[in-house]
Protein backbone atom coordinates (compact mmCIF):
# COMPACT_ATOMS: atom_id res chain seq x y z
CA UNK A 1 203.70 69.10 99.52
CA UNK A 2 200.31 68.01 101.26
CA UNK A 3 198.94 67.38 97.53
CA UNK A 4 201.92 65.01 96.85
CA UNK A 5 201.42 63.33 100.07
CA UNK A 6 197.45 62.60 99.13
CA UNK A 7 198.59 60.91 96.00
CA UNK A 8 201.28 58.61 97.37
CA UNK A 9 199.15 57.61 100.11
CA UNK A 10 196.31 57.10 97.41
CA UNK A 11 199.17 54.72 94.90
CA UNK A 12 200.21 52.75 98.18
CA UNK A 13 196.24 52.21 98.97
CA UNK A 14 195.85 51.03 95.78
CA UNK A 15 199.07 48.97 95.45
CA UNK A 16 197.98 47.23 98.68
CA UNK A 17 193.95 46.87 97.33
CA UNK A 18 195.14 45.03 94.40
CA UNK A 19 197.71 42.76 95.97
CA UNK A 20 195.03 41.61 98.52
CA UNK A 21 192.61 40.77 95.52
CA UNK A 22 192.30 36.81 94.81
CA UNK A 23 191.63 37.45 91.54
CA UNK A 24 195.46 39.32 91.15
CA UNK A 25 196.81 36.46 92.21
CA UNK A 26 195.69 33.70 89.94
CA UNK A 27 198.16 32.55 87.35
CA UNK A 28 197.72 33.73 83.35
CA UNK A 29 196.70 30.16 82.81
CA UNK A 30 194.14 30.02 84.81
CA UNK A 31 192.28 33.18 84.23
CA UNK A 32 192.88 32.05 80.39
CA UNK A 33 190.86 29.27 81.00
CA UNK A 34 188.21 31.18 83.10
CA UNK A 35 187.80 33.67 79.92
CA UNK A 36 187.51 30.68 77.73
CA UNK A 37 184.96 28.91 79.82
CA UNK A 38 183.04 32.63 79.45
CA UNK A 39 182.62 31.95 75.61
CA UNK A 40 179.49 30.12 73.88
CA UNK A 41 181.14 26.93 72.40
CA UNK A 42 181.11 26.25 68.68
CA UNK A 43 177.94 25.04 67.41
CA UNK A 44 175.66 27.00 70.40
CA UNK A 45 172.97 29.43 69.95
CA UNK A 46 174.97 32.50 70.65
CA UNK A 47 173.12 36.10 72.20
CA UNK A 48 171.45 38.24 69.43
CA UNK A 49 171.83 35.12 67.31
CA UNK A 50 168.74 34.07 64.30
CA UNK A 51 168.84 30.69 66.14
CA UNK A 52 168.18 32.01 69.72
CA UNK A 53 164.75 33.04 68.52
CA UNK A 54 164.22 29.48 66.91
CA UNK A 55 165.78 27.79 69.77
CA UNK A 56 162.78 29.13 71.37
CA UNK A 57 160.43 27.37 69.06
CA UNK A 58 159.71 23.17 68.48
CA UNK A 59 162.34 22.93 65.72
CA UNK A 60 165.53 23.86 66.12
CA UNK A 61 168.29 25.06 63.16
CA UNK A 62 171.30 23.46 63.29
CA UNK A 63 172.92 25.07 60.45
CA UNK A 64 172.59 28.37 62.04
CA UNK A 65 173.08 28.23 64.88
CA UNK A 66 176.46 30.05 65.50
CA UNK A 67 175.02 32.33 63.10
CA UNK A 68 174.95 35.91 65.09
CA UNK A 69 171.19 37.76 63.50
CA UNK A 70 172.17 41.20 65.30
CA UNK A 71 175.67 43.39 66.12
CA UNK A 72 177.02 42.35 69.12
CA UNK A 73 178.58 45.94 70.10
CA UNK A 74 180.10 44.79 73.41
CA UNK A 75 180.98 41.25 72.99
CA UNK A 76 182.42 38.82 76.05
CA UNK A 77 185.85 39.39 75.09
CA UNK A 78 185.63 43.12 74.92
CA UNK A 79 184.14 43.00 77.98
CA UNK A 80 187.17 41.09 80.11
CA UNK A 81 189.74 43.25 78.24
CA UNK A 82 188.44 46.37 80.02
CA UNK A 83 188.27 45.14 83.47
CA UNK A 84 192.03 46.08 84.59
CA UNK A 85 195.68 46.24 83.06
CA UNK A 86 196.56 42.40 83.49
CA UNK A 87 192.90 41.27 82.68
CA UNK A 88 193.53 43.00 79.34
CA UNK A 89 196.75 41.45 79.18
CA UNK A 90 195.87 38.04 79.41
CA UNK A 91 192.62 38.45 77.38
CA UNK A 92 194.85 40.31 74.60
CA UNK A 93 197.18 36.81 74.64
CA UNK A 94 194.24 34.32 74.64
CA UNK A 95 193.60 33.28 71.17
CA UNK A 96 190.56 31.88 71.52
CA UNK A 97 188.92 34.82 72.42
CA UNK A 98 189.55 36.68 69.50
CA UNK A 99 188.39 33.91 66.75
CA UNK A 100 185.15 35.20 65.96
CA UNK A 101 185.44 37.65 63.21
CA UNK A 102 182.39 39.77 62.52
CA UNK A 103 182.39 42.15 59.33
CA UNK A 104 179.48 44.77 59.25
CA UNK A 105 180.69 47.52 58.50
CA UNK A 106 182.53 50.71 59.80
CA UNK A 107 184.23 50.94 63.07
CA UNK A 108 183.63 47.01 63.31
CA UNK A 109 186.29 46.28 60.12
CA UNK A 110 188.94 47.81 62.41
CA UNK A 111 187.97 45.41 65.48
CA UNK A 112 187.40 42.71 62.73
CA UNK A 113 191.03 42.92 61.58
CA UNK A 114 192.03 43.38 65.31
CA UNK A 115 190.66 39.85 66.00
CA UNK A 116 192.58 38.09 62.95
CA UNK A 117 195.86 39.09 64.86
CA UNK A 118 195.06 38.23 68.06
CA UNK A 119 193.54 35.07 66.97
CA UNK A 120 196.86 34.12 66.35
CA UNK A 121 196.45 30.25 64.72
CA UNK A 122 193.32 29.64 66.54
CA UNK A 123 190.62 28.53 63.48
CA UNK A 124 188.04 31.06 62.85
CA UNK A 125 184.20 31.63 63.24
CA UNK A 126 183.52 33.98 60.37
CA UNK A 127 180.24 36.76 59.34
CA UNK A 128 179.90 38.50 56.86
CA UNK A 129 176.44 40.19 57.14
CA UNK A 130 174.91 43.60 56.13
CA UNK A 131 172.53 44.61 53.52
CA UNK A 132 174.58 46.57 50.94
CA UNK A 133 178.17 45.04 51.75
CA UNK A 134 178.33 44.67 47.94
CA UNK A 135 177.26 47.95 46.34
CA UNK A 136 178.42 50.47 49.13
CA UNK A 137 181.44 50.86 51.45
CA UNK A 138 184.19 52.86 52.00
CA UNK A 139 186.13 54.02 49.13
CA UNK A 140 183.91 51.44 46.79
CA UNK A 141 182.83 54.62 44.79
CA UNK A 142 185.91 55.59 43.58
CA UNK A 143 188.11 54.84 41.05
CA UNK A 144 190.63 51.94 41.21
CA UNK A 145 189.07 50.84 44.57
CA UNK A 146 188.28 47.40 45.76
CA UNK A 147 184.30 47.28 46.70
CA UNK A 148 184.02 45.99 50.41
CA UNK A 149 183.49 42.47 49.64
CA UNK A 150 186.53 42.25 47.40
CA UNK A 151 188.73 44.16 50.56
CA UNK A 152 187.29 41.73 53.15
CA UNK A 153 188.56 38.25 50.98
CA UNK A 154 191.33 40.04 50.15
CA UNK A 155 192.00 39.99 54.46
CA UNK A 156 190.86 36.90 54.81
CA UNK A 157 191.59 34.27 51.88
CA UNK A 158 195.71 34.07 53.60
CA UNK A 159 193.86 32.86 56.40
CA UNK A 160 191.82 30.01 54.72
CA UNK A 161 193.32 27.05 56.17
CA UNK A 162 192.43 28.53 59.46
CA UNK A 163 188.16 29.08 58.55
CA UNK A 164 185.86 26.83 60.44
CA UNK A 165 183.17 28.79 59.85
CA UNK A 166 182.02 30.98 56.51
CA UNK A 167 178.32 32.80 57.45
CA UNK A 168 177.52 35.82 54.23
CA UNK A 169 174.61 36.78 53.71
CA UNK A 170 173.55 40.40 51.69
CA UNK A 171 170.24 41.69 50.02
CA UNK A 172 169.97 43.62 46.69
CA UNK A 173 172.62 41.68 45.02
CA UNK A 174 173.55 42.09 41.29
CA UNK A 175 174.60 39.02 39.19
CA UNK A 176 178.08 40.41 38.11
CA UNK A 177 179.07 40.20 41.81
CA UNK A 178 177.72 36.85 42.91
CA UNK A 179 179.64 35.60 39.84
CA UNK A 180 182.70 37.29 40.95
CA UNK A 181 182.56 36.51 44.53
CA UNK A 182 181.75 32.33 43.62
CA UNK A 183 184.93 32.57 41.18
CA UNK A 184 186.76 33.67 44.13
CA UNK A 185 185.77 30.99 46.56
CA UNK A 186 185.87 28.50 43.49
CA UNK A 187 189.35 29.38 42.88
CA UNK A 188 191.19 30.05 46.25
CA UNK A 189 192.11 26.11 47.02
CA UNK A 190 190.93 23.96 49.77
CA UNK A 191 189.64 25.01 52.95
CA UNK A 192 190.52 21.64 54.86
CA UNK A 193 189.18 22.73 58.15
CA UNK A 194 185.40 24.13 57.18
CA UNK A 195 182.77 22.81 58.69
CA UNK A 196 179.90 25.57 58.31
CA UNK A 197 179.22 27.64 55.14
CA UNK A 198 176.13 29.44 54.73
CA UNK A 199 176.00 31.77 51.86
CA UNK A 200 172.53 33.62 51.39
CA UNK A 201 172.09 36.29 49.24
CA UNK A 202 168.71 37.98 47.59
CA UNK A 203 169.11 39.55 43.91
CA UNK A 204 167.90 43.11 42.95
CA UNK A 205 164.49 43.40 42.24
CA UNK A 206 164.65 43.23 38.68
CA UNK A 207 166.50 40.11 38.67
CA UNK A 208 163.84 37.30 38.15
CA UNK A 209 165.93 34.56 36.59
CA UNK A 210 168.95 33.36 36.98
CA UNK A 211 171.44 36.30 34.62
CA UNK A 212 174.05 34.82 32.32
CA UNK A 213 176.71 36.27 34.99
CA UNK A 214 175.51 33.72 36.78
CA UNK A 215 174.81 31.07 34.31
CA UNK A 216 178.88 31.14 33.82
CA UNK A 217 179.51 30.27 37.51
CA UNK A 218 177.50 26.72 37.40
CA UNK A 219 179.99 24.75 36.90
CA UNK A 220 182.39 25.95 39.84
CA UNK A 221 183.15 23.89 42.90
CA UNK A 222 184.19 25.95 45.70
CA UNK A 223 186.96 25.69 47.30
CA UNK A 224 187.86 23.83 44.76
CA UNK A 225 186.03 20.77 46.25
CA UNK A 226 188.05 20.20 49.20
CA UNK A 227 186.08 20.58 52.25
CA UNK A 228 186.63 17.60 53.94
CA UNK A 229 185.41 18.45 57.02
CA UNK A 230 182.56 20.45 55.76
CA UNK A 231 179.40 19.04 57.79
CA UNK A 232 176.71 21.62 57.58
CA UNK A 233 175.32 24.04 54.36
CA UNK A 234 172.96 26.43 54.29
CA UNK A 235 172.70 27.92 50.26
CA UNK A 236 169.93 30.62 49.68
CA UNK A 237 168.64 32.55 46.74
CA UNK A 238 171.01 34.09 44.24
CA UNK A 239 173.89 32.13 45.40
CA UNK A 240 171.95 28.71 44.67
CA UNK A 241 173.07 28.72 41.24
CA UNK A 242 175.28 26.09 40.25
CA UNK A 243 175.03 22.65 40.39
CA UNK A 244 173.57 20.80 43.34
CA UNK A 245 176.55 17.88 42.80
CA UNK A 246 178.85 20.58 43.36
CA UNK A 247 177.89 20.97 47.44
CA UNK A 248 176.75 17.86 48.01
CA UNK A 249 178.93 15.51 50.03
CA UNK A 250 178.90 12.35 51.52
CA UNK A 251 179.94 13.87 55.46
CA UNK A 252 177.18 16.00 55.48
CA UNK A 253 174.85 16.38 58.38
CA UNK A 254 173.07 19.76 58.15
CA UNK A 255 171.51 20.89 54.75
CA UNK A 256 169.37 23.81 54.27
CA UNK A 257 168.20 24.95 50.74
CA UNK A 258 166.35 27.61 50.34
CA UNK A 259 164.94 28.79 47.08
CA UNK A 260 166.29 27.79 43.44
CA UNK A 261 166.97 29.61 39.78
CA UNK A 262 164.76 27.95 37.24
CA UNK A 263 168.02 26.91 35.61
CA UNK A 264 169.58 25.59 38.45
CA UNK A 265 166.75 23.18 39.32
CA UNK A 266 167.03 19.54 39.27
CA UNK A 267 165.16 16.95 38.63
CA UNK A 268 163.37 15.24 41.93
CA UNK A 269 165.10 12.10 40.84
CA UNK A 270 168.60 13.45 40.83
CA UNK A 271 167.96 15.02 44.14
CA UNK A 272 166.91 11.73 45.89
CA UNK A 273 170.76 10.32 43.98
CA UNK A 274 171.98 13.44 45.93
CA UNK A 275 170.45 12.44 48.90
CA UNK A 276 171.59 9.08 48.66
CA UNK A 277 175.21 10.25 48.61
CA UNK A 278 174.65 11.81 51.99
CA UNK A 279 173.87 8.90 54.43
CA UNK A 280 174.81 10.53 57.59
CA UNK A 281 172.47 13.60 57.01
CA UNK A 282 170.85 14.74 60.32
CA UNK A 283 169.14 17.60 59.21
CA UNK A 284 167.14 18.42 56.02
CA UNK A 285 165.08 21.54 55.50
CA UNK A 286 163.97 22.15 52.02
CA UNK A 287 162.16 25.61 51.05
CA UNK A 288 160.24 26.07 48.04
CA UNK A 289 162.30 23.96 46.20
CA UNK A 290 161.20 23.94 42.41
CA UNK A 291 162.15 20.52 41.58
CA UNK A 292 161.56 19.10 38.27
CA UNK A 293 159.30 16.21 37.74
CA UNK A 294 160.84 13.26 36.61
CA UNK A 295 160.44 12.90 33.35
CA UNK A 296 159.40 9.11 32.05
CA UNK A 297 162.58 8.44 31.12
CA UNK A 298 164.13 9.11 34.58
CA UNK A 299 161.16 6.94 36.15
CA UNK A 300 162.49 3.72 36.19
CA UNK A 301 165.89 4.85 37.72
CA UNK A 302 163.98 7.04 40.36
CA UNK A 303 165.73 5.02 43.47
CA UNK A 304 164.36 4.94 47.32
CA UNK A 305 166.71 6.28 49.23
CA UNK A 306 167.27 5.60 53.05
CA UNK A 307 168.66 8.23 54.99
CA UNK A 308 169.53 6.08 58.50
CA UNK A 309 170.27 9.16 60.49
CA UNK A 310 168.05 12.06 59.66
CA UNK A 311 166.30 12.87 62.74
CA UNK A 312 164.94 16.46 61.74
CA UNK A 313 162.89 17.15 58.11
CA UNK A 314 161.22 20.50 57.36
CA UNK A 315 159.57 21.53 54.26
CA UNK A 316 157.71 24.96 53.31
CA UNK A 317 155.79 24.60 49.91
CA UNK A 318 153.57 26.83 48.10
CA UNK A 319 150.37 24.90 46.89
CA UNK A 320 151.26 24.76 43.16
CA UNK A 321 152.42 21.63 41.21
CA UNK A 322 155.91 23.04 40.60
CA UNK A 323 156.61 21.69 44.65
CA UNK A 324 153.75 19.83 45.90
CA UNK A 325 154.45 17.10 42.98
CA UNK A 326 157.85 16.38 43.66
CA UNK A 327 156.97 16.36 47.05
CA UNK A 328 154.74 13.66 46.75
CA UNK A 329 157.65 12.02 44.90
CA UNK A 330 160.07 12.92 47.51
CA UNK A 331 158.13 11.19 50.47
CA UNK A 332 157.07 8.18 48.68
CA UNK A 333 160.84 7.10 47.92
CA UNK A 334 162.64 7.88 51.15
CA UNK A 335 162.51 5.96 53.67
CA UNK A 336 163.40 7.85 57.86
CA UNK A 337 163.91 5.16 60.27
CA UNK A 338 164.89 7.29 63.02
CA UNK A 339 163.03 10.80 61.95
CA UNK A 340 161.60 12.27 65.28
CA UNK A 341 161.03 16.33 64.35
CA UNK A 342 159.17 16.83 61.40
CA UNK A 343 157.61 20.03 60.43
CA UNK A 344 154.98 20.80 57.24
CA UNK A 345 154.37 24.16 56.23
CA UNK A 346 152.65 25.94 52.94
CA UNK A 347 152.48 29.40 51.74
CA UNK A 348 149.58 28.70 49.94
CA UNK A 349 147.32 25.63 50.97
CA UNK A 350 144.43 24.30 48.56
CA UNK A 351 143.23 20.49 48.54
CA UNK A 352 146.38 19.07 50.31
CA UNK A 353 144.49 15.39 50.38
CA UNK A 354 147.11 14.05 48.39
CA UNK A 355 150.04 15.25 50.52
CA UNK A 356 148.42 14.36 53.96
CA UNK A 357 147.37 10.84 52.32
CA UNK A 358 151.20 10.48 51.79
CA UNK A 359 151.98 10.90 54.87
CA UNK A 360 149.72 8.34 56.34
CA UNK A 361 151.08 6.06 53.85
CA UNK A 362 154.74 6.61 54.00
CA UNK A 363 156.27 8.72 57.53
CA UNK A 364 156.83 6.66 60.13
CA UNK A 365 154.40 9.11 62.38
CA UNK A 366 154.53 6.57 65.37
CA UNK A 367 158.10 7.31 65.83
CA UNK A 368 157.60 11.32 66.12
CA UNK A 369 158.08 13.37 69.21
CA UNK A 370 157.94 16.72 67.53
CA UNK A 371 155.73 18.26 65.24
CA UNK A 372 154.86 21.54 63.62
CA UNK A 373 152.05 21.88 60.91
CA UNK A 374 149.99 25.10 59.16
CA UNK A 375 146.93 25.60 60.65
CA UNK A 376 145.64 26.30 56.77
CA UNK A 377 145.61 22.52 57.23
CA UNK A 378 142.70 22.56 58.54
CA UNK A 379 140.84 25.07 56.32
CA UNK A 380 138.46 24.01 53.97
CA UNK A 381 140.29 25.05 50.87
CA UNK A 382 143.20 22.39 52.33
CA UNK A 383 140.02 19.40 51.64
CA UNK A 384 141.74 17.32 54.29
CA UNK A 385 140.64 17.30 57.98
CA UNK A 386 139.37 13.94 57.95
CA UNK A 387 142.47 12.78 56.95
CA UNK A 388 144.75 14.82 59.41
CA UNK A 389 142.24 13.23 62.22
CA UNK A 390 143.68 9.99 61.25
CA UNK A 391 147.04 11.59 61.26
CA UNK A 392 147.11 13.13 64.71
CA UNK A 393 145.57 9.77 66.46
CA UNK A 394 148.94 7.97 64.91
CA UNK A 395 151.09 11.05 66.27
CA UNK A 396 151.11 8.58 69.95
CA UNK A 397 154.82 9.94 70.94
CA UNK A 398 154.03 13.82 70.27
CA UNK A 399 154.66 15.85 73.25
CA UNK A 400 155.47 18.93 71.19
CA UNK A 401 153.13 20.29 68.69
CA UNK A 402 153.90 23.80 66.57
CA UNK A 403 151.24 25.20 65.32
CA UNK A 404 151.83 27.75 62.24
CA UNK A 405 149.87 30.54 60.81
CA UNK A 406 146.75 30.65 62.06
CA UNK A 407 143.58 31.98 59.51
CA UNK A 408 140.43 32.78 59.65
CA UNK A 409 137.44 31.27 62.73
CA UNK A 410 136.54 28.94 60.76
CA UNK A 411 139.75 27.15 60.70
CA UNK A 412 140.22 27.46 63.77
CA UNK A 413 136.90 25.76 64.59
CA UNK A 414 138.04 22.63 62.27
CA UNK A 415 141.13 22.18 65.00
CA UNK A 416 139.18 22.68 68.07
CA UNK A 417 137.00 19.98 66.86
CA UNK A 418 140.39 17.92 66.22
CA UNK A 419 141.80 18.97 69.77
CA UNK A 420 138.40 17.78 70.93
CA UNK A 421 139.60 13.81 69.96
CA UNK A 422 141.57 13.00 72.48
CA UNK A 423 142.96 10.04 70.56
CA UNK A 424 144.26 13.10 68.73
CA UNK A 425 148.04 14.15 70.09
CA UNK A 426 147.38 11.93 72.83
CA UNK A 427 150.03 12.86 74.73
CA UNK A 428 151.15 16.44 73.40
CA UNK A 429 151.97 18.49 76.68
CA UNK A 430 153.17 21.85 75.31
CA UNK A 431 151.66 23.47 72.66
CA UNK A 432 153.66 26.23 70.64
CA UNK A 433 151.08 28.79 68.07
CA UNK A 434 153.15 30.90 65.61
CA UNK A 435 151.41 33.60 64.66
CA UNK A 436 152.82 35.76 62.11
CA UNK A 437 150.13 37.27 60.22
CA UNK A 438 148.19 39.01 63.08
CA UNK A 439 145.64 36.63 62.94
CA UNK A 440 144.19 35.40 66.17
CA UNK A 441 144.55 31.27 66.52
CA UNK A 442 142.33 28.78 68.17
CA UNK A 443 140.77 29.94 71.67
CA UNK A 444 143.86 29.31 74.35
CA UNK A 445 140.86 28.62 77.21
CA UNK A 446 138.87 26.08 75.04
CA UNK A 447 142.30 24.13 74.43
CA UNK A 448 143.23 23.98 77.77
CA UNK A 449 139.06 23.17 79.31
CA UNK A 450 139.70 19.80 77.59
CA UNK A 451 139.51 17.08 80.72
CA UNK A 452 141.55 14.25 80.61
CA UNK A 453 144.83 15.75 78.33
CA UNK A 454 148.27 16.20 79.67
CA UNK A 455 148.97 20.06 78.08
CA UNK A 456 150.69 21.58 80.82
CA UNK A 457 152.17 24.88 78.63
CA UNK A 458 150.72 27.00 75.63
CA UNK A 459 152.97 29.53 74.29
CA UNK A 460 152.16 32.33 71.86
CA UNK A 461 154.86 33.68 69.10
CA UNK A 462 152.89 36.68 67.89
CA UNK A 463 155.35 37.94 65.28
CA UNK A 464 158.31 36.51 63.88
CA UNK A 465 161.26 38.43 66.42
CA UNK A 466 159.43 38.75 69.63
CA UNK A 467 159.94 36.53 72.02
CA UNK A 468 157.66 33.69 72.95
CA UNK A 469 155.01 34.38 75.82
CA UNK A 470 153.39 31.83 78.04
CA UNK A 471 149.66 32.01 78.73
């Protein structure tokens, strides 16, 4: 009898707790709102995401940016469905909570297909990422069985007019299934309401060139073409194997490229027609991009292309004529009236005269506000620190500078004695050094004993995931 008493007197304490709690009282609506004001809005660096590491550095990635890099185990909306019985209620019948759909694998497929529901008609924020979603899985090894990447479209192609977002990305990729899973995109109609796809895949070791499974999928437009709201692309490796006119669109804004099959280059002349199909292109980041060179028939029909709107252009090139050439070609026929980030990078650097002379020549370096160059600038295999000198005196708006890669003393010497100039950067007050092969970079206490510059920060990156440190 006493026992029963506790526990009444314990639900009536309770009953009473609750009622007196503001947060009981407020209306469905309103706490809907409050969850939905607890979620990172479209187009944000999100936490654990590949851009909230390079939202931390001078140039930014736009592409990726609602691209999650890591498993979010307990994500915001898990969270506020745990806190009581009508929290999990309302959070259960919020759509927008639940629009994020995250395939990696294991228990997450069962909260992945949990999120479809509740997302109800709400459009969706997809990822696909893991390193061997294509050749393991669940059931994928036996007979009759779809492999994991053929069971996830399978979930999600009813729900295409609902994607806003399309993020895959897998390692140790085979031909036969890129082919399969581009036929599949290529063939599943129009996805009216994308504005993001990234697809980035890297082949199997032994896959050098592009394999005739591959060859066979050139000619496919995905999604059958119609994307009109399609804004941003990111295309990587493997997947970068049909034709560039295929992806390219006049609404674009964001373009990343990253890598291309020997027979799915183009020539640098095509590209810049490409490019002049895209006029409100923001963004432009173009890695190791084999162009061709035009050939001497294409010369006289190579056009100069203004881009009006691109405000951010990044290039990484190895040192060989395969990219530096159509580089050169690239800058001398564009012309980037309102281009304020730029960033230069090379994997290899020997005599860059030609390239920096091109600059000097061409980008409008007056206008910049943000910069980020290779230290192997300055070696003396790059042959051109005279010319950068003249270079950094014309970089007046700079406040930003991102300095990548630093080598050997000697380099580093070569800058200091740039830094030294204080017509150089002239008004550069943070200065961001990248280091990602465990090399030291230029001495942090001589850069900052200059008298008479503005540098108010220097922060250190000293490999490519840790987090930047202030010194």
């Amino acid at each position: 009898m006493k026992t029963q008493q506790l526990q009444r007197g314990k639900t009536v304490f309770m009953s009473t707790f609750k009622s007196a709690s503001p947060l009981e009282k407020l209306p469905d609506e309103v706490l809907a709102h409050i969850f939905k004001l607890g979620l990172v809005p479209f187009g944000q660096p999100t936490p654990g995401s590949l851009s909230e590491v390079t939202a931390q550095k001078s140039f930014r990635f736009p592409v990726l940016q609602d691209i999650p890099f890591t498993p979010l185990d307990t994500s915001f909306e898990d969270s506020v469905s745990k806190v009581c019985r009508k929290w999990r209620c309302v959070a259960l019948d919020t759509a927008l909570l639940w629009n994020r759909v995250d395939f990696w694998g294991g228990p997450l497929y069962e909260r992945s297909l949990s999120s479809i529901q509740r997302s109800k008609n709400a459009l969706l924020d997809i990822l696909i990422l893991a390193p061997d979603i294509l050749t393991t899985g669940v059931d994928y090894q036996q007979k009759n069985k779809p492999s994991p990447i053929e069971f996830i479209l399978d979930v999600l192609l009813p729900h295409l007019h609902r994607w806003r977002s399309f993020v895959f990305h897998a390692v140790d990729v085979k031909g036969r299934q890129m082919r399969n899973l581009i036929s599949k995109l290529g063939d599943v109609g129009a996805a009216r309401e994308l504005q993001l796809l990234c697809l980035s895949a890297q082949p199997t070791f032994a896959v050098k060139y592009m394999p005739q499974e591959m060859a066979d999928s050139r000619n496919i437009r995905l999604f059958g073409g119609e994307t009109p709201k399609l804004r941003a692309i990111w295309i990587s490796r493997s997947f970068f194997s049909w034709k560039l006119s295929n992806i390219m669109q006049a609404n674009l804004t964001n373009l990343i490229i990253c890598n291309m099959y020997p027979t799915a280059r183009v020539s640098i002349t095509e590209f810049l027609h490409l490019l002049q199909s895209t006029p409100q292109l923001h963004f432009l980041d173009l890695y190791v991009c084999q162009f061709y060179m035009t050939s001497p028939e294409e010369s006289d029909t190579t056009p100069v292309v203004t881009l009006p709107e691109l405000a951010q252009f990044r290039t990484t090139q190895s040192d060989s004529d395969w990219t530096v050439m159509p580089l050169l070609t690239l800058l001398r026929h564009v012309i980037l009236p309102k281009l304020r980030h730029f960033s230069l990078d090379f994997l290899y650097c020997n005599d860059c005269r030609e390239v920096v002379a091109t600059l000097l020549e061409r980008m409008p370096l007056e206008n910049l506000t943000h910069v980020a160059l290779t230290l192997d600038l300055w070696s003396q295999k790059a042959n051109c620190a005279d010319l950068l000198l003249e270079l950094c005196k014309r970089l007046v708006k700079v406040e930003e500078l991102h300095l990548k890669n630093p080598k050997d003393n000697a380099t580093n010497a070569i800058f200091c004695s740039t830094w030294k100039n204080q017509e150089a950067f002239p008004r550069v007050t943070t200065l961001l050094i990248e280091d990602l092969r465990g090399e030291k970079g230029p001495n942090v206490e001589f850069l900052r004993s200059i008298p008479g510059r503005p540098l108010q920060e220097i922060r250190i990156l000293s490999t490519h995931w840790k987090p930047l440190q202030s010194v």
